[in-house]
C-alpha atoms as a PDB file:
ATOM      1  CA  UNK A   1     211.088 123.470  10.333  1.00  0.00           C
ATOM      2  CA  UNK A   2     211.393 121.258  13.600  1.00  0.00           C
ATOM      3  CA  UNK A   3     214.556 120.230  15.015  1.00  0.00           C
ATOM      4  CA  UNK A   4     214.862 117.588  17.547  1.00  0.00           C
ATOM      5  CA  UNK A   5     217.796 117.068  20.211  1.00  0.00           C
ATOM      6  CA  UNK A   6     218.572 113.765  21.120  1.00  0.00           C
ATOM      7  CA  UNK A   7     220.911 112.023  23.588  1.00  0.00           C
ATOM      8  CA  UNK A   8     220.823 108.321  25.769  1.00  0.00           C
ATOM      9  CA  UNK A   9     220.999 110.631  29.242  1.00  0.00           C
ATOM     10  CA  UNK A  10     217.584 112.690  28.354  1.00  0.00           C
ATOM     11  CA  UNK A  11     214.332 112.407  26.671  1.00  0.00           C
ATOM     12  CA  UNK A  12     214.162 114.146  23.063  1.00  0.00           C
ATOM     13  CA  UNK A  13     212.875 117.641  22.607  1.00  0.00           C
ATOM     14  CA  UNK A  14     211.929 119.528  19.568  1.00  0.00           C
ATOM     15  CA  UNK A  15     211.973 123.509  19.504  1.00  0.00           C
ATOM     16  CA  UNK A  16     211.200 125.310  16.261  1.00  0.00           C
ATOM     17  CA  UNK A  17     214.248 125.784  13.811  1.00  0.00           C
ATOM     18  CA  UNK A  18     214.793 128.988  14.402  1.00  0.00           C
ATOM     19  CA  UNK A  19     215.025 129.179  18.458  1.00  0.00           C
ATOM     20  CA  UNK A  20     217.096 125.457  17.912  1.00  0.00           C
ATOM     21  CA  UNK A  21     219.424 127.151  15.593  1.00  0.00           C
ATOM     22  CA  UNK A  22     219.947 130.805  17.875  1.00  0.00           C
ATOM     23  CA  UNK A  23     220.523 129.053  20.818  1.00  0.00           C
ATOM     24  CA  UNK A  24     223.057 126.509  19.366  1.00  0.00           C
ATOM     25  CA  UNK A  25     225.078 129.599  17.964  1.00  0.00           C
ATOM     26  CA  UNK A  26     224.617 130.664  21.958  1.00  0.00           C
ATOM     27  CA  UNK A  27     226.151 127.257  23.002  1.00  0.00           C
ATOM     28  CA  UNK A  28     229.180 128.454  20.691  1.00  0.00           C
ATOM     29  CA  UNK A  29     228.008 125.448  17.720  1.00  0.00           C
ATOM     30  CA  UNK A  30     227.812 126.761  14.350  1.00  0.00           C
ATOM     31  CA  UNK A  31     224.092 126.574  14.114  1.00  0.00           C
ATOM     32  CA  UNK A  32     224.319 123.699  11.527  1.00  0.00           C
ATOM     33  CA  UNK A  33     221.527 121.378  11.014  1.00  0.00           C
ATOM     34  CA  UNK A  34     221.553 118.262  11.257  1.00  0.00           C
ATOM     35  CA  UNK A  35     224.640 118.421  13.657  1.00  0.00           C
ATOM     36  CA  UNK A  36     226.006 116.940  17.238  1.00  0.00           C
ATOM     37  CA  UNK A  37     228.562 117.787  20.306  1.00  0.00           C
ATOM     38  CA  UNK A  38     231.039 115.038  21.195  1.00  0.00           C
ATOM     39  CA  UNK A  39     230.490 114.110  24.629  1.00  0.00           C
ATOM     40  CA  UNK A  40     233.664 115.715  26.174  1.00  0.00           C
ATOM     41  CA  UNK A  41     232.501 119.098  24.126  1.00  0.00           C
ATOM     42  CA  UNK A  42     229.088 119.149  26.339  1.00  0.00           C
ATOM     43  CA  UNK A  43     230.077 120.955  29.068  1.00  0.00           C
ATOM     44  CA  UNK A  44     231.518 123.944  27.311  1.00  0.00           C
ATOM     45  CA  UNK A  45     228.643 124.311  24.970  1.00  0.00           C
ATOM     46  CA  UNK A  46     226.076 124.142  28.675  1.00  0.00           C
ATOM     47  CA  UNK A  47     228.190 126.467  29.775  1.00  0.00           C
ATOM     48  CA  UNK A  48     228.603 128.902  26.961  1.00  0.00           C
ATOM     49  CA  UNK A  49     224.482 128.609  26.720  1.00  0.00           C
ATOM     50  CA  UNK A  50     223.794 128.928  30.358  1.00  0.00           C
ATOM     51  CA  UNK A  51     225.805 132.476  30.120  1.00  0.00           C
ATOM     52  CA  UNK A  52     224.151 133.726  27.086  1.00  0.00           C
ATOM     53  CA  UNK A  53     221.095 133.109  29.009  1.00  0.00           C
ATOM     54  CA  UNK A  54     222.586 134.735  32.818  1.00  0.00           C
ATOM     55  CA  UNK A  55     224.161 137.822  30.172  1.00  0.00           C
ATOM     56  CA  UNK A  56     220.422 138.375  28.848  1.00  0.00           C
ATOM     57  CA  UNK A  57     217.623 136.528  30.527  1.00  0.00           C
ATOM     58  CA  UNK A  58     214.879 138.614  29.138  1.00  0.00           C
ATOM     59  CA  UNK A  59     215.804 138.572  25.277  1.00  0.00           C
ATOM     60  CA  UNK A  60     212.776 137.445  23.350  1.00  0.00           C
ATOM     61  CA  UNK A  61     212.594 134.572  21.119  1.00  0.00           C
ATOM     62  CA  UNK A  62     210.036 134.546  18.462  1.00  0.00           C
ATOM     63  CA  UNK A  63     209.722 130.814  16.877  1.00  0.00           C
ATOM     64  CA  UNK A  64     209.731 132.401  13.578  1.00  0.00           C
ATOM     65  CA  UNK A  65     211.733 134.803  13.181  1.00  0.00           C
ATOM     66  CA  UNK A  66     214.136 135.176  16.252  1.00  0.00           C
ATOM     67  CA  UNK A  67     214.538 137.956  18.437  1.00  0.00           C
ATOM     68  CA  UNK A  68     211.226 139.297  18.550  1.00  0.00           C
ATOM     69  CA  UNK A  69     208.477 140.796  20.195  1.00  0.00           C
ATOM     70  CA  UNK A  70     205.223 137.929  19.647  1.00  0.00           C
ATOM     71  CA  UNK A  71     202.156 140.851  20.111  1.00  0.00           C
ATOM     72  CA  UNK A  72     199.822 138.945  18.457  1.00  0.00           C
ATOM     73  CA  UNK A  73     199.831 136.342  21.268  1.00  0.00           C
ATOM     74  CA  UNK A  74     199.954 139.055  23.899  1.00  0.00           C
ATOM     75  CA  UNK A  75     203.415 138.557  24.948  1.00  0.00           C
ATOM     76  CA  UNK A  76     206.652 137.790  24.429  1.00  0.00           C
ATOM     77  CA  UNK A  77     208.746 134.352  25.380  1.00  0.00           C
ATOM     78  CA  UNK A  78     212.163 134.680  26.743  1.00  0.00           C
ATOM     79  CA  UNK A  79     215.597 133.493  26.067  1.00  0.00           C
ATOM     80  CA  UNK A  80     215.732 131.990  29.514  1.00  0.00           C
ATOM     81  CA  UNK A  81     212.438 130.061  29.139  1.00  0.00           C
ATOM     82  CA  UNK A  82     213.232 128.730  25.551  1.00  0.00           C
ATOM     83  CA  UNK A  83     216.509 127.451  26.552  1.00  0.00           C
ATOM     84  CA  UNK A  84     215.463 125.435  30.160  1.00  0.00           C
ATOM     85  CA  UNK A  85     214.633 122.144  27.703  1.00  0.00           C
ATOM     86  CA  UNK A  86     218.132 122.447  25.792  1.00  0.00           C
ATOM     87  CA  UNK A  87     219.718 123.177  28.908  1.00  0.00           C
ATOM     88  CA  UNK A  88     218.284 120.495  30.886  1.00  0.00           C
ATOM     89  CA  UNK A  89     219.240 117.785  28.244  1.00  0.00           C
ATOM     90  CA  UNK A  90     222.665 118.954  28.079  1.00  0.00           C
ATOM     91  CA  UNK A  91     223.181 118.726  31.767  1.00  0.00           C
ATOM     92  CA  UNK A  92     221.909 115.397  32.088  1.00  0.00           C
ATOM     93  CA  UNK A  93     224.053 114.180  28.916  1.00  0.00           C
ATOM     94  CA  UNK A  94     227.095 116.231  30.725  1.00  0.00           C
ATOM     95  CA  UNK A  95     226.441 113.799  33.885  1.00  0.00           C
ATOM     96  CA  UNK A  96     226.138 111.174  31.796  1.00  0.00           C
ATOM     97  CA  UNK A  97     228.939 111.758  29.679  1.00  0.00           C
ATOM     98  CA  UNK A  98     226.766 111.322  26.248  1.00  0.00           C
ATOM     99  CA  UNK A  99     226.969 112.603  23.192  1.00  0.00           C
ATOM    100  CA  UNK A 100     223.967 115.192  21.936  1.00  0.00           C
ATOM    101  CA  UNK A 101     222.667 115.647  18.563  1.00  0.00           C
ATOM    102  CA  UNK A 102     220.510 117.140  16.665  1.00  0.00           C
ATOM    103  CA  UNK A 103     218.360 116.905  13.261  1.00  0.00           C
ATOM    104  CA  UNK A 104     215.119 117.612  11.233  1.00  0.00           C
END
């Protein structure tokens, strides 16, 4: 499963459903799918994500099946790189004062 953010202030991104859905629990959300974050709730949830990532940086992410370690591709991706999309669009929908949301 693909899930695709979406707000006027940023161009969509899609992650894989399970990375989308661990780092929306991260951002404090539920995890729900299909789902969105009023506006004036954007800030909180960047900054609830950006500390998950400061807390743990280095925590793999395996597109399948979460926290993982990916040997089969020789390595591993972290939390901090999966997140930079995600936390780009929510900064530039927290400038922007926009809503975000999110679906299959």
């Amino acid at each position: 499963m693909l899930i695709t953010f979406k707000t006027k202030a940023y161009a969509s991104i899609t992650m894989f459903g399970d990375v989308a859905i661990a780092l929306l629990e991260r951002m404090g959300h539920s995890g729900s799918v299909p789902g969105a974050l009023m506006a004036d709730d954007v800030p909180a949830a960047l900054a609830h994500l950006k500390a998950a990532v400061q807390a743990q940086p280095d925590e793999p992410l395996d597109p399948t099946n979460g926290p993982a370690n990916d040997e089969e591709e020789g390595g591993q991706i972290s939390l901090a790189h999966r997140a930079l999309p995600l936390i780009e669009l929510l900064t530039a929908a927290a400038a922007e004062h926009e809503n975000v949301m999110w679906d299959v």
